[in-house]
Protein backbone atom coordinates (compact mmCIF):
# COMPACT_ATOMS: atom_id res chain seq x y z
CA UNK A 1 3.02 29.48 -25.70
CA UNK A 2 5.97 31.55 -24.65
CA UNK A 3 9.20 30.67 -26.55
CA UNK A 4 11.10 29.02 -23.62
CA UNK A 5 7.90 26.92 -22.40
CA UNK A 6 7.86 25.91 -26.30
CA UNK A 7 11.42 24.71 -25.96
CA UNK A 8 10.56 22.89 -22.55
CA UNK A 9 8.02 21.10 -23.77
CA UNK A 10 10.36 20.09 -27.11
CA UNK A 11 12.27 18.48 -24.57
CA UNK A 12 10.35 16.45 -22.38
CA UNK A 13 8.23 15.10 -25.81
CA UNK A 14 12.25 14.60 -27.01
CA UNK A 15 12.43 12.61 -23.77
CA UNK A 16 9.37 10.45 -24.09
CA UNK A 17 9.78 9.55 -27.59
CA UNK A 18 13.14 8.42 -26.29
CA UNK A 19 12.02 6.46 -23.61
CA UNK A 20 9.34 4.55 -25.80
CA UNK A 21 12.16 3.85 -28.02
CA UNK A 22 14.21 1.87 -25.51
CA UNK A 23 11.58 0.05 -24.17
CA UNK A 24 10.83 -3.36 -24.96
CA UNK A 25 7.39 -3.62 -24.64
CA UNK A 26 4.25 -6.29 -26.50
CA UNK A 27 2.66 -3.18 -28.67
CA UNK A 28 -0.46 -5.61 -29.02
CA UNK A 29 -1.28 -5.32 -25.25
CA UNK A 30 -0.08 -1.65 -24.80
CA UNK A 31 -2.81 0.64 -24.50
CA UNK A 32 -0.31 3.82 -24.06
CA UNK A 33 2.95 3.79 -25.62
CA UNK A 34 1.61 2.93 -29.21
CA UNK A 35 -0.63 5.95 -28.54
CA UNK A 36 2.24 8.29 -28.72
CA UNK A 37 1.83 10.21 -32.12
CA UNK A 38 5.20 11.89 -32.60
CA UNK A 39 2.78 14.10 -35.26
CA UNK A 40 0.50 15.54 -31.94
CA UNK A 41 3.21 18.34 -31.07
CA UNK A 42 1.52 18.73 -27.28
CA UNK A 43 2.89 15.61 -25.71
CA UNK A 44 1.17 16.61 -22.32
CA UNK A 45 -2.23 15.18 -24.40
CA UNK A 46 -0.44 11.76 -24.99
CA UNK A 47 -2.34 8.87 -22.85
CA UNK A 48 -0.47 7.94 -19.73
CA UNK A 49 1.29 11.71 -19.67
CA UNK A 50 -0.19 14.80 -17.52
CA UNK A 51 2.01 18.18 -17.22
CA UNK A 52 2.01 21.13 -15.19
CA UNK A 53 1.30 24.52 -16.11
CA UNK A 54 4.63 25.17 -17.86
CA UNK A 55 4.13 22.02 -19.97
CA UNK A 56 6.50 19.89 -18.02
CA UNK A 57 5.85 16.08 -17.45
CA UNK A 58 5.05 16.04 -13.95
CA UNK A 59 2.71 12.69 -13.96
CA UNK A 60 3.82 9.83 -16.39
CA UNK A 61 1.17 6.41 -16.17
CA UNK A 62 2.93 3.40 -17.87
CA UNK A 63 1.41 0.64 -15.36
CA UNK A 64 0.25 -2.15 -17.62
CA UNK A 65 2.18 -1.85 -20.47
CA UNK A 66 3.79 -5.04 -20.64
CA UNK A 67 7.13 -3.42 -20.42
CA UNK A 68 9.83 -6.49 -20.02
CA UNK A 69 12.94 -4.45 -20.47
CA UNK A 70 14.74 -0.74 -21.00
CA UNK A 71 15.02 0.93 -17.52
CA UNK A 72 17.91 -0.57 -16.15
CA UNK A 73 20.49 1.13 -15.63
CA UNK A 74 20.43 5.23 -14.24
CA UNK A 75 21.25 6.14 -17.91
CA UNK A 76 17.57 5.70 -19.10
CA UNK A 77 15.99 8.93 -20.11
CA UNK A 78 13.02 7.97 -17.76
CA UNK A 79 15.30 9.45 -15.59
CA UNK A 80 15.69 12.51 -17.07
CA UNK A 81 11.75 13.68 -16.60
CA UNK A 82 12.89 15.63 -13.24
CA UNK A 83 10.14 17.36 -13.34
CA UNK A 84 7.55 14.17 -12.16
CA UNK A 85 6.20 14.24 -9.34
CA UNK A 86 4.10 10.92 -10.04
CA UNK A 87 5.32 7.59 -11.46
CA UNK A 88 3.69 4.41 -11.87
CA UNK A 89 5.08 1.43 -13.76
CA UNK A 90 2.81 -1.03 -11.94
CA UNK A 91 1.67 -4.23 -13.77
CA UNK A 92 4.46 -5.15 -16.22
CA UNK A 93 7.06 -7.62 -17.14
CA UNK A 94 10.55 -6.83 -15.86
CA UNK A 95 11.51 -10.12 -15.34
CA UNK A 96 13.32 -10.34 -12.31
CA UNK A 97 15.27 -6.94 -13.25
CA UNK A 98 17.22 -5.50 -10.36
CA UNK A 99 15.55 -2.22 -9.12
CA UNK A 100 17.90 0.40 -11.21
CA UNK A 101 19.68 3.31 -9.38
CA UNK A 102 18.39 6.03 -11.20
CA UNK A 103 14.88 6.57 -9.57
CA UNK A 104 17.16 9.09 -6.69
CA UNK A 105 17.24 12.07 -9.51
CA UNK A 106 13.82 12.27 -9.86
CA UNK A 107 13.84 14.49 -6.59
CA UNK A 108 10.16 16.10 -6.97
CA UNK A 109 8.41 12.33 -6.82
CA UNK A 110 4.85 12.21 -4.54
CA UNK A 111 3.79 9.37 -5.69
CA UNK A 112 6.05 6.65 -7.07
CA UNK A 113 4.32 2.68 -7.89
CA UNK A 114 6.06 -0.28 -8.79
CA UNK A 115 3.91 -3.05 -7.65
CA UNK A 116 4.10 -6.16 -9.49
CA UNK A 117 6.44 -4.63 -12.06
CA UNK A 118 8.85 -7.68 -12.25
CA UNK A 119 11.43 -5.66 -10.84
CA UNK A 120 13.35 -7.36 -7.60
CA UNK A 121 16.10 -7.12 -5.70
CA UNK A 122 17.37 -4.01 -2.56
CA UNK A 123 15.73 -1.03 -2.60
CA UNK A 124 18.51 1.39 -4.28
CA UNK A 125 20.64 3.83 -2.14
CA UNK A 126 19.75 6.88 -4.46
CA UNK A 127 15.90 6.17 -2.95
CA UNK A 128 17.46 8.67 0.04
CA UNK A 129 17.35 11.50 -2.44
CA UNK A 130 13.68 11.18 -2.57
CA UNK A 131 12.67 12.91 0.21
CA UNK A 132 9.50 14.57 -1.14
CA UNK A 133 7.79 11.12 -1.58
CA UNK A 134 4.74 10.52 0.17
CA UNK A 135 3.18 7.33 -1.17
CA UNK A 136 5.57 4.11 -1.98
CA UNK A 137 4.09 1.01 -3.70
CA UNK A 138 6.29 -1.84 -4.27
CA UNK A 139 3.99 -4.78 -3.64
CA UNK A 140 4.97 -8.08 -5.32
CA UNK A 141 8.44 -6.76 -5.74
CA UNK A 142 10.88 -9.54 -4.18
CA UNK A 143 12.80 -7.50 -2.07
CA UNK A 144 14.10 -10.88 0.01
CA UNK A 145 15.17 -8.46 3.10
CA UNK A 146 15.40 -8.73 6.47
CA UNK A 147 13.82 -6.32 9.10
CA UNK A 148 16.64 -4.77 10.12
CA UNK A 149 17.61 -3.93 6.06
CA UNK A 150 14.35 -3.27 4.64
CA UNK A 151 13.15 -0.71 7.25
CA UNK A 152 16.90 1.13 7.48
CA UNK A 153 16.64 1.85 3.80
CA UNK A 154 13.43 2.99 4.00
CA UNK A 155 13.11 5.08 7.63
CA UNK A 156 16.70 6.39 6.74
CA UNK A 157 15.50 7.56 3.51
CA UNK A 158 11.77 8.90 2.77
CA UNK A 159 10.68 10.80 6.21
CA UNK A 160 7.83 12.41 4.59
CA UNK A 161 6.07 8.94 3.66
CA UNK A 162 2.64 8.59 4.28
CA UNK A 163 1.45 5.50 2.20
CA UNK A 164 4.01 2.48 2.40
CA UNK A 165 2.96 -0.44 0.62
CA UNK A 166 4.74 -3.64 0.59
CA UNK A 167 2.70 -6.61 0.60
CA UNK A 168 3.87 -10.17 -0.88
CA UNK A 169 7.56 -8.45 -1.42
CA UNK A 170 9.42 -11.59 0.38
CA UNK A 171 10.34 -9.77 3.64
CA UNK A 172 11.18 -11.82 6.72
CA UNK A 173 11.07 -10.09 10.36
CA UNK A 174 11.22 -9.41 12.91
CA UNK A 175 9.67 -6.04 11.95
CA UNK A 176 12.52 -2.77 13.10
CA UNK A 177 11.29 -0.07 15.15
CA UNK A 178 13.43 2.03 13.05
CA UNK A 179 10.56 2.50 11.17
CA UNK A 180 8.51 4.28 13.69
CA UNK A 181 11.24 7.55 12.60
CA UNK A 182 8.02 7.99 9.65
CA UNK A 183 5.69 9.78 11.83
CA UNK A 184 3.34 10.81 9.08
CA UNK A 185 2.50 7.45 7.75
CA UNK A 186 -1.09 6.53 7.85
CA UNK A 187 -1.20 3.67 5.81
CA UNK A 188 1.38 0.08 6.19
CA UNK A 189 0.50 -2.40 4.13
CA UNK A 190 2.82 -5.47 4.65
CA UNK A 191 0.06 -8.52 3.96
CA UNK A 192 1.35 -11.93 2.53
CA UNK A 193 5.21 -11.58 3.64
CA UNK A 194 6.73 -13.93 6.62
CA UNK A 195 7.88 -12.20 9.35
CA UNK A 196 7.63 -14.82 12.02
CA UNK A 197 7.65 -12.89 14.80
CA UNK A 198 5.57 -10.71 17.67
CA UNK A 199 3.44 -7.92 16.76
CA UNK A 200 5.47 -4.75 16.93
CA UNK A 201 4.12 -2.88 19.96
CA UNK A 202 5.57 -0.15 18.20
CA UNK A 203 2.96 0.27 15.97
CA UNK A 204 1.04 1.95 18.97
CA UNK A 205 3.58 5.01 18.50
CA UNK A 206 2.55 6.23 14.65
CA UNK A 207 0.65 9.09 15.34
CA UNK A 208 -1.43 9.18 12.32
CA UNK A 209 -1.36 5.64 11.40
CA UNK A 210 -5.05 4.51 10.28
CA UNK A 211 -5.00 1.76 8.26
CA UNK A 212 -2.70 -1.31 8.85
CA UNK A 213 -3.01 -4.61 6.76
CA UNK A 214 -0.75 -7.27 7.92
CA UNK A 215 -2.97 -10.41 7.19
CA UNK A 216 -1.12 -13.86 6.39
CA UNK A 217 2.00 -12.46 8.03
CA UNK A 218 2.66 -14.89 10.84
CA UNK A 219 2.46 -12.40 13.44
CA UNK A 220 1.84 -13.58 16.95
CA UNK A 221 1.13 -11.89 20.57
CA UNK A 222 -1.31 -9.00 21.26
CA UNK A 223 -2.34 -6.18 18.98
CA UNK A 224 -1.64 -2.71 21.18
CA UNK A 225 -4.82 -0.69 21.65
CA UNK A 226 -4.77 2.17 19.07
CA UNK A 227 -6.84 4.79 16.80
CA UNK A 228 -7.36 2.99 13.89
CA UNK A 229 -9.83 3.40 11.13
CA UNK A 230 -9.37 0.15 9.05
CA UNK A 231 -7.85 -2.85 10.68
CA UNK A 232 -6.82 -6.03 8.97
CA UNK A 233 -5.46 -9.55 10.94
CA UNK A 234 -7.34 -11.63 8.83
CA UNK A 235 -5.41 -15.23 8.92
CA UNK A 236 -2.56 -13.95 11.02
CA UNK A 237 -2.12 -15.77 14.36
CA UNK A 238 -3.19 -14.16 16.88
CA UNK A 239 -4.81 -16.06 19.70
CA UNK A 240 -6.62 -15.51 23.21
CA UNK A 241 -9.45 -13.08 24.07
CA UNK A 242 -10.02 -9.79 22.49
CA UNK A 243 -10.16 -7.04 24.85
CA UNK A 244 -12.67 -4.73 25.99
CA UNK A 245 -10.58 -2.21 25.27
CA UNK A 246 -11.25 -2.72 21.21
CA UNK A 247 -14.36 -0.36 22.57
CA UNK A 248 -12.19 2.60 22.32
CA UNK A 249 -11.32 2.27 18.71
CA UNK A 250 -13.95 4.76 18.34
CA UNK A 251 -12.86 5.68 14.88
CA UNK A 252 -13.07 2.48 13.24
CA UNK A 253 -14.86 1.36 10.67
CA UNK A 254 -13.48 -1.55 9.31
CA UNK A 255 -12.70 -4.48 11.12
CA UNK A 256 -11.46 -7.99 10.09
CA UNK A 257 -10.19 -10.77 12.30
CA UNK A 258 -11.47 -13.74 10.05
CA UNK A 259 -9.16 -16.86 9.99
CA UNK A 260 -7.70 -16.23 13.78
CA UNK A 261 -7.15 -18.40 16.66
CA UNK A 262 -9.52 -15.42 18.71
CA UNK A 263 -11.60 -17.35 21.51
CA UNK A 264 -13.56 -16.23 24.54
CA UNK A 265 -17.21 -14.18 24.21
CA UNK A 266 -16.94 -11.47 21.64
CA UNK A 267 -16.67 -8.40 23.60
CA UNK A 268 -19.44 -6.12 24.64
CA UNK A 269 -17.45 -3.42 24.12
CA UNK A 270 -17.98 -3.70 20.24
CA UNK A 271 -21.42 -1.83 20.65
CA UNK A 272 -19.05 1.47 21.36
CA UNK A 273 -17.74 1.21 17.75
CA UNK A 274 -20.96 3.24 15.95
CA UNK A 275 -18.44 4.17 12.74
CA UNK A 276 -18.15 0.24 11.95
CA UNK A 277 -19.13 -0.10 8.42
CA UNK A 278 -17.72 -3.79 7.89
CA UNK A 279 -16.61 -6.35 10.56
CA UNK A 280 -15.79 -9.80 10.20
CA UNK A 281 -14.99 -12.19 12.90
CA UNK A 282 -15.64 -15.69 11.29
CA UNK A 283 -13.57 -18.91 11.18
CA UNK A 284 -12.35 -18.02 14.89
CA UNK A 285 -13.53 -19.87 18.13
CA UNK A 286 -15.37 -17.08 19.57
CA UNK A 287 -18.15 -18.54 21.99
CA UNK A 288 -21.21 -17.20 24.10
CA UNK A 289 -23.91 -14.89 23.12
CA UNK A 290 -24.00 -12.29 20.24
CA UNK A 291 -23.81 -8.90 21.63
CA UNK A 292 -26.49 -6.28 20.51
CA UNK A 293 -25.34 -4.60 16.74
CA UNK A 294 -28.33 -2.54 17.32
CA UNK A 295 -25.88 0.14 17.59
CA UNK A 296 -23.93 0.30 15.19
CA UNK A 297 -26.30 2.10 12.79
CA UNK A 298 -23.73 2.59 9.78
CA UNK A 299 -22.86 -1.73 9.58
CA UNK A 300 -23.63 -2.79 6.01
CA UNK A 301 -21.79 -6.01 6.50
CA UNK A 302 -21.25 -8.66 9.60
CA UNK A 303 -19.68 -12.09 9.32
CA UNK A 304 -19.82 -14.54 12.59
CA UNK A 305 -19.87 -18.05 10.57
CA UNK A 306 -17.70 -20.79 12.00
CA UNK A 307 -17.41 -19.81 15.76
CA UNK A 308 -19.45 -21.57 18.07
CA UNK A 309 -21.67 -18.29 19.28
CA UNK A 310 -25.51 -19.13 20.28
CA UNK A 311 -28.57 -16.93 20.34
CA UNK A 312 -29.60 -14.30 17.67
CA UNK A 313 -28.12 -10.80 17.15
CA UNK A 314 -30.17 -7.63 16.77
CA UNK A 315 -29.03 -5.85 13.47
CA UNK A 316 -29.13 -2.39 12.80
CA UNK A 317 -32.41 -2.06 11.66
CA UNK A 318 -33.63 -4.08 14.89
CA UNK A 319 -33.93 -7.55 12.85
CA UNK A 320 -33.33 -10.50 14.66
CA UNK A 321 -30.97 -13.15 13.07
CA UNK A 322 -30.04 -16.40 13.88
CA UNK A 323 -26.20 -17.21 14.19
């Protein structure tokens, strides 16, 4: 190893030991951190740590650690690895720790996870520096925000987001339609929070959106006709007929609308969705005759029970079941 790339790497395992050493942390449940040999010069081979080619930490792992304290303040050295581009300290025990200021210098962050970390509180300010960040995971986080301050901080601050999830993190809504400035996101996650409100016709405007989860959200009104692959209401409540137009969800293949207030036939129209690989429609108050499923040759899993449908369906393999 060249002389300077020796140095480099002195300095992120310098880094790293210092880190450990300010964490609090139950070494009986850690599966990482008491794996760091301070004897195994190459600290790119330590569990939970990955480095690029010039031997700088560019992927650091510490989800399930049972970390409870020692990244709270923008002084920790975590915040010193500048060169990550990944993050996840996902499953621990911050109890109730404010989000620290601190995560805004590490600039070169893809992929950055926090869900059910402990942490809590606003999503820091510095979070605008991190404009390279693509995937955000803060479920479980108690954020406690409103619409209008959740999706400022975020739309205002990470353009290039693709992945936003932030499900059971104590929002309330209405849901902003600043957040539509993220035109590359293709996945919103927001299940389990309590937004009380209409169903954001906005959503109809992300151009590469594909997967949206809002279920147990208390979101009423009608769901805007759009290119989804996965789509997720289960237990929301949304009420009245589903449209025909579901038909020209061509793209979808996963569909799930258990635990509605849906009523009227089922639509015929479903027979047009051939990529369906999983759909769901029980506990609603769907009524009338099956449609045919004979054409949806890639379903591997159909759920009618509790609606008050009569007849048989044909499956895929031309079976005939009872409802």
């Amino acid at each position: 190893m060249p002389f300077k790339s020796t140095n480099l790497a002195r300095g992120q395992k310098e880094l790293l030991l210092e880190l450990r050493n300010n964490l609090t942390y139950d070494s009986s449940l850690s599966t990482k951190l008491v794996q760091w040999n301070e004897s195994v010069a190459d600290c790119c081979r330590w569990a939970g740590v990955k480095c690029d080619t010039r031997g700088r930490v560019s992927s650091l792992d510490l989800s399930g650690e049972s970390i409870s304290d020692g990244i709270s303040n923008a002084g920790s050295s975590l915040f010193s690895l500048v060169f990550l581009e990944n993050l996840s300290l996902a499953q621990n025990s911050f109890s109730s720790i404010d989000l620290p200021f601190g995560f805004g210098k590490l600039t070169e962050l893809r992929y950055l996870n926090l869900s059910n970390s402990g942490f809590s509180g606003q999503i820091p300010l510095d979070f605008s520096n991190l404009t390279r960040l693509r995937e955000l995971y803060l479920d479980g986080v108690n954020i406690s925000a409103k619409g209008s301050e959740w999706c400022h901080a975020i739309s205002s601050s990470l353009p290039n987001l693709r992945v936003l999830s932030l499900s059971n993190a104590y929002l309330t809504g209405p849901i902003d339609s600043s957040l539509v400035k993220l035109r590359s996101l293709s996945v919103i996650r927001l299940d389990g929070n309590t937004f009380s409100s209409p169903f954001p016709e906005f959503f109809a405007d992300f151009p590469s959106l594909r997967v949206l989860t809002i279920s147990s959200c208390n979101l009423s009104g009608v769901v805007p006709a759009k290119l989804f692959q996965n789509l997720w209401l289960s237990y929301t409540k949304f009420s009245g007929n589903v449209s025909e137009s579901i038909g020209s969800l061509r793209m979808l293949s996963n569909l799930d609308l258990r635990g509605c207030s849906f009523s009227g036939p089922i639509p015929s129209s479903i027979k047009n969705l051939t990529q369906l690989v999983y759909l769901d429609l029980s506990i609603n108050q769907f009524v009338g005759s099956v449609p045919s499923f004979a054409f949806l040759k890639n379903l591997s899993v159909i759920n009618l029970r509790s609606n008050r449908l009569t007849g048989r369906f044909l499956t895929p393999s031309g079976k005939a079941l009872r409802i």
